[in-house]
N, C-alpha and C. Protein backbone atom coordinates (compact mmCIF):
# COMPACT_ATOMS: atom_id res chain seq x y z
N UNK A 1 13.90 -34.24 -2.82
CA UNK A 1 13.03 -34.10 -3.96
C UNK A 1 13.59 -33.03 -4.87
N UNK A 2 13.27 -33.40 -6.25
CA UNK A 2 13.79 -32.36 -6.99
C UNK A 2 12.43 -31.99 -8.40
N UNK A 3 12.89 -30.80 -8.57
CA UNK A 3 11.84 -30.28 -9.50
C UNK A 3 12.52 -30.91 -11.18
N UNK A 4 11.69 -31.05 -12.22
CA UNK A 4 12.42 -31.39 -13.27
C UNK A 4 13.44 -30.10 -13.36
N UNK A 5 12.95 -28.89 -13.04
CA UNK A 5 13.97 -27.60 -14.01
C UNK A 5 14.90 -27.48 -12.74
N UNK A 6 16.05 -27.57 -13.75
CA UNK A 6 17.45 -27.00 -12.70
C UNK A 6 17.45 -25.72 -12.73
N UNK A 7 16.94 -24.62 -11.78
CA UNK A 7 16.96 -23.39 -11.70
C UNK A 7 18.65 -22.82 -11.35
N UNK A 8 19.74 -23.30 -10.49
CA UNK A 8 21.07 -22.34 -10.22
C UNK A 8 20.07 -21.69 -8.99
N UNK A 9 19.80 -22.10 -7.73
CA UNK A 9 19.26 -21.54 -6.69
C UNK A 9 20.32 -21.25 -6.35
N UNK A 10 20.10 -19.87 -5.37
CA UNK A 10 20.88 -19.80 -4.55
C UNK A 10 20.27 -19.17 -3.02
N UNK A 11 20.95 -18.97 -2.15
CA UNK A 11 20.74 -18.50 -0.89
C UNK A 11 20.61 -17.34 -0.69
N UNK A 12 20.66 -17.50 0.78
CA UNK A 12 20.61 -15.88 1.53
C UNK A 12 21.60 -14.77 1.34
N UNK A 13 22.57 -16.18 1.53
CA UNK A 13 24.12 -15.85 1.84
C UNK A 13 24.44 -14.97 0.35
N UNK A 14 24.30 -15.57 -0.59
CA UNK A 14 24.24 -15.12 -2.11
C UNK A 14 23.90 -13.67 -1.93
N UNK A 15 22.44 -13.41 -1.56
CA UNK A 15 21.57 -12.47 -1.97
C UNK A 15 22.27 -11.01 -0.80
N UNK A 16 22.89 -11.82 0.13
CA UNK A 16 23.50 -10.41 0.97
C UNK A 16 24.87 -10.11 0.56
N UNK A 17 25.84 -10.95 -0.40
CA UNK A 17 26.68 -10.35 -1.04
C UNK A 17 26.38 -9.99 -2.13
N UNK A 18 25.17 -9.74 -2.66
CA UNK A 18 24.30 -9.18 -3.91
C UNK A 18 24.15 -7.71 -3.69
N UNK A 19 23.94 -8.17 -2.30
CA UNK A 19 23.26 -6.57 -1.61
C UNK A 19 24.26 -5.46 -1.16
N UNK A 20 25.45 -5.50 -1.08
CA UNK A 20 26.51 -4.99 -0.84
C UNK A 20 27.04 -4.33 -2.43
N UNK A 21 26.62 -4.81 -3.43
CA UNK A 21 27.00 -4.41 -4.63
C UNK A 21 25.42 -3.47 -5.26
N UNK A 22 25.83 -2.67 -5.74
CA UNK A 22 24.24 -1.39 -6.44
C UNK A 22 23.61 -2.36 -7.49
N UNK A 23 22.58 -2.21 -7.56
CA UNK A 23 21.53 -3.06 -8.18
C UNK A 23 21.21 -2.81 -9.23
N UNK A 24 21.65 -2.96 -10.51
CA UNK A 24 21.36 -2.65 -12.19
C UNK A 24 20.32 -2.11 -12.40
N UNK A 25 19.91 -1.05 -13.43
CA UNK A 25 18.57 -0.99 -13.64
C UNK A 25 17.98 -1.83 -14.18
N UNK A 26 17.83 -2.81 -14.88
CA UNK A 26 17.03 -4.02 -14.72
C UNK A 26 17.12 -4.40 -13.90
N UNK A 27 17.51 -4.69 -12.51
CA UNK A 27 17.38 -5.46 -11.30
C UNK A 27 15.98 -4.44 -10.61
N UNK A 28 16.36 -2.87 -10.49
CA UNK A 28 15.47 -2.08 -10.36
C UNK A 28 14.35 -2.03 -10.74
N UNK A 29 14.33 -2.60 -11.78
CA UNK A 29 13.07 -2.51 -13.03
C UNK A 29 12.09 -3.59 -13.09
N UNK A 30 12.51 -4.78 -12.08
CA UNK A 30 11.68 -6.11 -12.48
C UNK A 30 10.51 -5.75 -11.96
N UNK A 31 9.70 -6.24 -13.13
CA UNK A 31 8.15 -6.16 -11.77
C UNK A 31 7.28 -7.73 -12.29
N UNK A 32 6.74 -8.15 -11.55
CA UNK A 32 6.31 -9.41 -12.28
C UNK A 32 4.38 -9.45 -12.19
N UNK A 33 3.91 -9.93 -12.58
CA UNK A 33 2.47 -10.24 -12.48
C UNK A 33 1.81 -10.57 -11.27
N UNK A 34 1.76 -11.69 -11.26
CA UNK A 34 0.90 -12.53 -10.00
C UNK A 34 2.11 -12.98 -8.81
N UNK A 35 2.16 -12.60 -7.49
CA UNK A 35 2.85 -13.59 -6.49
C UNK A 35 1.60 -13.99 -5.77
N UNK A 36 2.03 -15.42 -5.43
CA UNK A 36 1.24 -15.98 -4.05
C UNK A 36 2.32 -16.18 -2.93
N UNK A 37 2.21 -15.45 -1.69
CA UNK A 37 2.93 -15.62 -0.45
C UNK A 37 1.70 -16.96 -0.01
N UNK A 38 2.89 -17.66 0.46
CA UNK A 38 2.25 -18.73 0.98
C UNK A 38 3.05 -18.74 2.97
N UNK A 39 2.15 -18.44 4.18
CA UNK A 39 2.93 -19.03 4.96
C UNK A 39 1.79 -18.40 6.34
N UNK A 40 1.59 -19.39 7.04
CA UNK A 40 0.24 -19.58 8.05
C UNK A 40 0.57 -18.54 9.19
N UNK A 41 1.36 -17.29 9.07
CA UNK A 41 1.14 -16.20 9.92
C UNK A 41 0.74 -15.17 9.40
N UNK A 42 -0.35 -14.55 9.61
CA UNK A 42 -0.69 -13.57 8.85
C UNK A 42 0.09 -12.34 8.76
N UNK A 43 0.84 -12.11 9.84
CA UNK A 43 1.81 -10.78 10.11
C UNK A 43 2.53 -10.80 9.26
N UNK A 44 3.46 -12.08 8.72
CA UNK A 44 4.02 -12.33 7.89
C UNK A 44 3.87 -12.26 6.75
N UNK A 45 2.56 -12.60 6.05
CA UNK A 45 2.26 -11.86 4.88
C UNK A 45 1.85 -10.83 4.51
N UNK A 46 1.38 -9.73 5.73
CA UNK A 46 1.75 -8.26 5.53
C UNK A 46 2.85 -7.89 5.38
N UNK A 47 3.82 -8.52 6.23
CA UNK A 47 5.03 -8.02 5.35
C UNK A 47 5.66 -8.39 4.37
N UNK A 48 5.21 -9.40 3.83
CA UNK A 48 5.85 -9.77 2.33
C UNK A 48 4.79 -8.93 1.40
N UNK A 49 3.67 -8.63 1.76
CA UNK A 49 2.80 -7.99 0.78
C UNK A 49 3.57 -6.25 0.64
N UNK A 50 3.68 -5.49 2.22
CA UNK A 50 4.57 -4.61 1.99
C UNK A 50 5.72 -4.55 1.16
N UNK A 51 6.92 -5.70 0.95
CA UNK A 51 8.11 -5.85 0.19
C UNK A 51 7.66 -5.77 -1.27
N UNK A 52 6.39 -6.41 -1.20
CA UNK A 52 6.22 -6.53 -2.68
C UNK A 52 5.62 -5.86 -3.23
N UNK A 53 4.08 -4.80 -2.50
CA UNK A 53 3.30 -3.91 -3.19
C UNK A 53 3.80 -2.83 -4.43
N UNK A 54 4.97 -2.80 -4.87
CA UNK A 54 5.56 -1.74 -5.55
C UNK A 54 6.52 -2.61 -6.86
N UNK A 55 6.27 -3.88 -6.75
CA UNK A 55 7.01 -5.22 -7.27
C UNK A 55 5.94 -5.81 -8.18
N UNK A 56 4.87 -5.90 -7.64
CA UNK A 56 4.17 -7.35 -8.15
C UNK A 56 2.56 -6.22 -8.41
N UNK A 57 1.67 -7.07 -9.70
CA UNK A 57 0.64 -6.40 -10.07
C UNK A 57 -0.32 -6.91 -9.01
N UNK A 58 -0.36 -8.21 -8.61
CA UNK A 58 -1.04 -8.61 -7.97
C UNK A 58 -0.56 -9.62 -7.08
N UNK A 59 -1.04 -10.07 -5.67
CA UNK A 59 -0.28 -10.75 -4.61
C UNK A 59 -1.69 -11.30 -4.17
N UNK A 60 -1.44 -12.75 -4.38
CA UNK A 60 -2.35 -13.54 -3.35
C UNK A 60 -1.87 -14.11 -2.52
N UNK A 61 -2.76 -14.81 -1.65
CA UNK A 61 -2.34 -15.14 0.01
C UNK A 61 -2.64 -16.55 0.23
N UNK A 62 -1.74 -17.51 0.67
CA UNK A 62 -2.80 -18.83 1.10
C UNK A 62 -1.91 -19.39 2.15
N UNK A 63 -2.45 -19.92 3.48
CA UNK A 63 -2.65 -19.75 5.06
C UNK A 63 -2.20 -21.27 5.04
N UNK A 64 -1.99 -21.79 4.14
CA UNK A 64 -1.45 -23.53 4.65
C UNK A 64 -1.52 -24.52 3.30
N UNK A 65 -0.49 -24.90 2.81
CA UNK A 65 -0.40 -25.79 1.68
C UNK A 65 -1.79 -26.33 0.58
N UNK A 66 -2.86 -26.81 1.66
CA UNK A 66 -4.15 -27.01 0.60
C UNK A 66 -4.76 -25.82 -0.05
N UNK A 67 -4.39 -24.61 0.71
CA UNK A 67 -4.82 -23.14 -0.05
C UNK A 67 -4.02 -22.99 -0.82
N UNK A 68 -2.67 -23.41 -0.73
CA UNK A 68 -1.60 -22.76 -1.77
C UNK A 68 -1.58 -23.29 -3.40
N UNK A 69 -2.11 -25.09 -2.84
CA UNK A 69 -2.36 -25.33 -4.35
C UNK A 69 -3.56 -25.25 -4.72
N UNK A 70 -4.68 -25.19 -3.85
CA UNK A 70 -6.23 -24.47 -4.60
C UNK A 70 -5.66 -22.86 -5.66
N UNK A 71 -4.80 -22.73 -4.58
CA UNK A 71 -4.50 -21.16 -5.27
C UNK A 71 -3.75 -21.48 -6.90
N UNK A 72 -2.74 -21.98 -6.79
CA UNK A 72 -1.95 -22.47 -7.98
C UNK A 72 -2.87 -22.93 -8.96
N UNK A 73 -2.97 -23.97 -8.94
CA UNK A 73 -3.93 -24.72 -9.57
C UNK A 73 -5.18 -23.47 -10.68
N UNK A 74 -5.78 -22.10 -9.42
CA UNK A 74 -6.82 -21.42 -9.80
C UNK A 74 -6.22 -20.94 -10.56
N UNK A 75 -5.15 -19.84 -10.44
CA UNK A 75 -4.49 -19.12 -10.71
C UNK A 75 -3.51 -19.07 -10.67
N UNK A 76 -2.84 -19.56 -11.90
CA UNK A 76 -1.19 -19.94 -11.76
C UNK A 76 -0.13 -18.59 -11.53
N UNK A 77 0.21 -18.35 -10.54
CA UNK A 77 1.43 -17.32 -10.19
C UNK A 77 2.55 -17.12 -11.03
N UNK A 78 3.33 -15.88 -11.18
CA UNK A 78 4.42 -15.98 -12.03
C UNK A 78 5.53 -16.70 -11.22
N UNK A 79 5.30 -16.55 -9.85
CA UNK A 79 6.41 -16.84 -8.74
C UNK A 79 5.57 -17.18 -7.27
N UNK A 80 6.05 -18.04 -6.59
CA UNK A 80 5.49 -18.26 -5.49
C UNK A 80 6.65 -18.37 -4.22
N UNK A 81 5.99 -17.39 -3.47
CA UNK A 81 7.23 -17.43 -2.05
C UNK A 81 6.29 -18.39 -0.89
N UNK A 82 7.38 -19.08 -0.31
CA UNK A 82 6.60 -20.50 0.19
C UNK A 82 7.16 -20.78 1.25
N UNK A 83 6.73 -20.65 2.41
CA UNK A 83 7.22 -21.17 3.81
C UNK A 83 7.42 -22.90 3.76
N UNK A 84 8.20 -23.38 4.43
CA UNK A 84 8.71 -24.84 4.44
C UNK A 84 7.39 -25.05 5.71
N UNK A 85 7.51 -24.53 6.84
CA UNK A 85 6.64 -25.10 8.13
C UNK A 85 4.70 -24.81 7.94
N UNK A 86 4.09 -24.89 7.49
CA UNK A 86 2.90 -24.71 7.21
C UNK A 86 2.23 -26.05 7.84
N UNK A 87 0.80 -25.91 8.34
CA UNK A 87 0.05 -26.69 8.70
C UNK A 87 -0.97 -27.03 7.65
N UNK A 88 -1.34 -28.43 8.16
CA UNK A 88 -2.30 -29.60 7.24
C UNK A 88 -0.95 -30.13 5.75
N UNK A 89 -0.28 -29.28 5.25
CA UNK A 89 0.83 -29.94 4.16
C UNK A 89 1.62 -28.95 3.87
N UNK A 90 2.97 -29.21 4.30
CA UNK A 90 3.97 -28.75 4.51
C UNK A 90 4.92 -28.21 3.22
N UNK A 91 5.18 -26.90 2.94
CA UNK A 91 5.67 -26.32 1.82
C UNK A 91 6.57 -27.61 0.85
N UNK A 92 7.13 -28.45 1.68
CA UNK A 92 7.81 -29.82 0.80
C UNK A 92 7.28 -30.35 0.19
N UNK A 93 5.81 -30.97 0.61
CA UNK A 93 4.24 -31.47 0.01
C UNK A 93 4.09 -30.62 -0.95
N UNK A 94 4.07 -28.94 -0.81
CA UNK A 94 3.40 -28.24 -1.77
C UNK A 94 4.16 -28.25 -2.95
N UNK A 95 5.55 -28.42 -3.02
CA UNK A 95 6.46 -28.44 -3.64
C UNK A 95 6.07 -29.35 -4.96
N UNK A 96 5.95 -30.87 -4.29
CA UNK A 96 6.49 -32.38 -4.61
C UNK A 96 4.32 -31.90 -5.36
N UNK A 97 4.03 -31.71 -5.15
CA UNK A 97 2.68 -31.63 -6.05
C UNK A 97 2.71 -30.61 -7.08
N UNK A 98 3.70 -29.58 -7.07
CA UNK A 98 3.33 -28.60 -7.83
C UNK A 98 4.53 -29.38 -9.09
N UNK A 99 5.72 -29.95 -8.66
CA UNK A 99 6.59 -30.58 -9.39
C UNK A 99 5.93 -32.02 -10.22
N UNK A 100 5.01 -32.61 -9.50
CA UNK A 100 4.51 -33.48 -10.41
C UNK A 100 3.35 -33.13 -10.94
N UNK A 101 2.90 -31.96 -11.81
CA UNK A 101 1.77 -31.48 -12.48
C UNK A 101 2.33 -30.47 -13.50
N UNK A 102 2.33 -30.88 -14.29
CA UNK A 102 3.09 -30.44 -15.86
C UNK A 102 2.59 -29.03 -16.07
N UNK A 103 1.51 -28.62 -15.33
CA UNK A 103 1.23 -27.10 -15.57
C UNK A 103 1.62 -26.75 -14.79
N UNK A 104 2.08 -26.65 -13.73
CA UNK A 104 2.71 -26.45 -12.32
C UNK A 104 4.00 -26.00 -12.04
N UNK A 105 5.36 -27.17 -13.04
CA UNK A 105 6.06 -27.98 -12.19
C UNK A 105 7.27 -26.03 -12.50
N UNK A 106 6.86 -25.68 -14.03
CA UNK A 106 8.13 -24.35 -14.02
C UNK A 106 7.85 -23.26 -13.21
N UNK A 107 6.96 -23.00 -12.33
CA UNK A 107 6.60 -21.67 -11.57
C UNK A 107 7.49 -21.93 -10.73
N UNK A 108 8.31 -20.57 -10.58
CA UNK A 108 9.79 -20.23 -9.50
C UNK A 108 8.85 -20.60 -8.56
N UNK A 109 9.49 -21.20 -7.30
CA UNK A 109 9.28 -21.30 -6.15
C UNK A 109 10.49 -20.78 -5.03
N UNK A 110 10.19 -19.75 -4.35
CA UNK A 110 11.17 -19.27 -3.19
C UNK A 110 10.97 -19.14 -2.03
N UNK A 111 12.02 -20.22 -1.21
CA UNK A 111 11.91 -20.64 -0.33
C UNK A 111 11.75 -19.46 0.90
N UNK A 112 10.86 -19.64 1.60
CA UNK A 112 11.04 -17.88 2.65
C UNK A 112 10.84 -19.17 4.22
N UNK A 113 11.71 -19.18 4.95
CA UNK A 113 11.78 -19.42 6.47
C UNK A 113 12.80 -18.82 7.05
N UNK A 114 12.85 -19.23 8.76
CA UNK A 114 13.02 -18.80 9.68
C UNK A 114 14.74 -18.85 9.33
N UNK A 115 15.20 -19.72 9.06
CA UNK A 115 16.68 -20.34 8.49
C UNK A 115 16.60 -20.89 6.90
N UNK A 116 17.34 -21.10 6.65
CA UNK A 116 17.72 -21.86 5.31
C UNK A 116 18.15 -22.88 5.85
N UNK A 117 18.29 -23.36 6.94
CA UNK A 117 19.18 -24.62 8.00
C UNK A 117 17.93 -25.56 7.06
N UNK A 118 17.16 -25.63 7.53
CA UNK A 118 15.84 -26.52 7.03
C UNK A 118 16.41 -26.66 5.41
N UNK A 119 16.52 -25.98 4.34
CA UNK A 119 16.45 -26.40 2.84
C UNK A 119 17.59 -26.84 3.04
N UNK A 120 18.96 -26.57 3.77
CA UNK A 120 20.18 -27.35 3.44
C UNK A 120 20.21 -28.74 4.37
N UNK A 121 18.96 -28.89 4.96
CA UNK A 121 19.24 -30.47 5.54
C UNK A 121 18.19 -31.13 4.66
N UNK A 122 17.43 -30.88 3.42
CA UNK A 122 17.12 -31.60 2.88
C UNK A 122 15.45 -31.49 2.77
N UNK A 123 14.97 -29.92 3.82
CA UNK A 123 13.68 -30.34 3.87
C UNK A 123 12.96 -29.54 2.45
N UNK A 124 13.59 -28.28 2.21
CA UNK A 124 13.36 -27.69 0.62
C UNK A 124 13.86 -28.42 -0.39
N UNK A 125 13.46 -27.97 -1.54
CA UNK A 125 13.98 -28.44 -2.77
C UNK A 125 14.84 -27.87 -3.01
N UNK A 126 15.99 -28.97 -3.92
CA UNK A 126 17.41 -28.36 -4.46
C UNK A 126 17.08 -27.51 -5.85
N UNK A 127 16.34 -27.58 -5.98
CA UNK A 127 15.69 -26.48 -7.60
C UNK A 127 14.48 -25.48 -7.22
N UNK A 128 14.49 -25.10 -5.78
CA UNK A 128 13.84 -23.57 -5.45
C UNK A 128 15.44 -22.11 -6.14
N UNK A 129 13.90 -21.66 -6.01
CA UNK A 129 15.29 -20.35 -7.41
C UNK A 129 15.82 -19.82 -6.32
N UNK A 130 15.49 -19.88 -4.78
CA UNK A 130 16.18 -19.04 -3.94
C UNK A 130 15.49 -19.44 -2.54
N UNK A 131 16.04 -19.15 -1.64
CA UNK A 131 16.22 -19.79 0.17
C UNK A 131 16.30 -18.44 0.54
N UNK A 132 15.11 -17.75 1.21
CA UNK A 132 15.56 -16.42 1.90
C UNK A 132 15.12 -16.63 4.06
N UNK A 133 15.85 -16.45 4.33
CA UNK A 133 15.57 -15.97 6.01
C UNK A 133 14.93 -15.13 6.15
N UNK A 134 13.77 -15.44 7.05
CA UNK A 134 12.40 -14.58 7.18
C UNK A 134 13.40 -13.43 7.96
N UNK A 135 14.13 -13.95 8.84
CA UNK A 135 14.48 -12.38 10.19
C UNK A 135 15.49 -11.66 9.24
N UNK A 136 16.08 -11.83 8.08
CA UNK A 136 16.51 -10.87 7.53
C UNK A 136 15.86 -10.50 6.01
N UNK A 137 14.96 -10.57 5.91
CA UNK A 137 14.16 -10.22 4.84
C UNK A 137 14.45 -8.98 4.56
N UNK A 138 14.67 -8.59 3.18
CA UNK A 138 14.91 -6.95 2.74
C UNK A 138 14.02 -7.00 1.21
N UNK A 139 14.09 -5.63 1.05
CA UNK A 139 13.49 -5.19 -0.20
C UNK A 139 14.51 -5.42 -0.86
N UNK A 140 15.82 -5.56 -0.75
CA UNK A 140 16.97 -5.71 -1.82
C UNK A 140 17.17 -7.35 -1.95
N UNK A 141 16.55 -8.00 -0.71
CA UNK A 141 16.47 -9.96 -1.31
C UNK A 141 15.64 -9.78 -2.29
N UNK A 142 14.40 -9.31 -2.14
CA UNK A 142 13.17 -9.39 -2.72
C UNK A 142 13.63 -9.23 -4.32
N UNK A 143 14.07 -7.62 -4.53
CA UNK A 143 14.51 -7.19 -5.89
C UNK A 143 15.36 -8.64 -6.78
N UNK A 144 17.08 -8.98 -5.68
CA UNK A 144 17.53 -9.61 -6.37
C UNK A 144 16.66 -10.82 -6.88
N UNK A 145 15.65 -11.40 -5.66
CA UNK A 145 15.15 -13.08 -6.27
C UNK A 145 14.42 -12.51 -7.32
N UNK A 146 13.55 -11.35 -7.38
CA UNK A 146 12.64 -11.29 -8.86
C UNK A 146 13.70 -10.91 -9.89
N UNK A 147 14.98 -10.47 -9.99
CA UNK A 147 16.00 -10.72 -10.99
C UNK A 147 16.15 -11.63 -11.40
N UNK A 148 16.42 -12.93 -10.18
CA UNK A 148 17.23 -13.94 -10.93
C UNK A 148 16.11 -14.36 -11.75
N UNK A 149 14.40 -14.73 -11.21
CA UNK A 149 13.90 -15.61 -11.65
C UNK A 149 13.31 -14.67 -13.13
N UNK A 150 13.58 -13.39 -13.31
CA UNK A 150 13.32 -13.03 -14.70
C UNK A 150 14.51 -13.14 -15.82
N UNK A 151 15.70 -13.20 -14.84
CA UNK A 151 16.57 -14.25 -15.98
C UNK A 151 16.84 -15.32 -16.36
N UNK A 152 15.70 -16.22 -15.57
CA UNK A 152 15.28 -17.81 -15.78
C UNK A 152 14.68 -17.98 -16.70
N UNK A 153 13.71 -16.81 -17.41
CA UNK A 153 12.47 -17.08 -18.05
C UNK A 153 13.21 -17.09 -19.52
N UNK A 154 12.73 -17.56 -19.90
CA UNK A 154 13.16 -18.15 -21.41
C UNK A 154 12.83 -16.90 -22.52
């Protein structure tokens, strides 16, 4: 499945030879509005809420795909970080609905699981702005993906 907007996603792999190089002050500087962490462990979104509390004005939470697009839908996010494995509809579902709804379809979506193995066999979308690995999650992925996707914005 693909989103209409060709975002230039990239990976993990990307974001840790990102991380080896010092981070611009605009990379430093991004801060964005609304995130929704989307992903059915709660531990897990304490720690994406930790990565992001100093990032984002506001961070909502939703526990399994039908929350994520009640959430969207309510309150459209500047960016949404989105687990692929979620129960009742699966971050691919959340995807393929948020891509066919014209108010929907340009909100960055970034991919956050266990591997990126899953988005490169086809189960993410090829137009998520970024694929991060939950077990190596850093504040410096975090920084670079809210870079790229504020140099997406028109």
């Amino acid at each position: 499945m693909t989103l209409p907007r060709d975002s230039g996603a990239f990976s993990q792999n990307d974001l840790e030879e990102r991380a080896d190089s010092p981070l611009t002050t605009d990379e430093a500087a991004v801060q964005v509005g609304t995130v929704l962490v989307v992903d059915d462990d709660p531990a897990f979104r304490v720690t994406m809420r930790r990565l992001l509390v100093d990032r984002a004005e506001r961070i909502l939470e939703a526990g399994d795909g039908h929350e994520a697009l009640a959430s969207v839908r309510a309150d459209p996010p500047d960016i949404v970080f989105l687990d692929l494995m979620l129960p009742r509809m699966d971050g691919g579902e959340v995807i393929a609905a948020m891509g066919a709804d014209p108010a929907l379809r340009d909100i960055p979506v970034v991919i956050v699981t266990w591997s990126d193995h899953d988005a490169r066999r086809g189960r993410g979308p090829g137009s998520a702005v970024a694929v991060l690995a939950k077990l190596t999650l850093s504040r410096r992925a975090i920084d670079a993906v809210l870079a790229r996707v504020d140099a997406l914005r028109p």
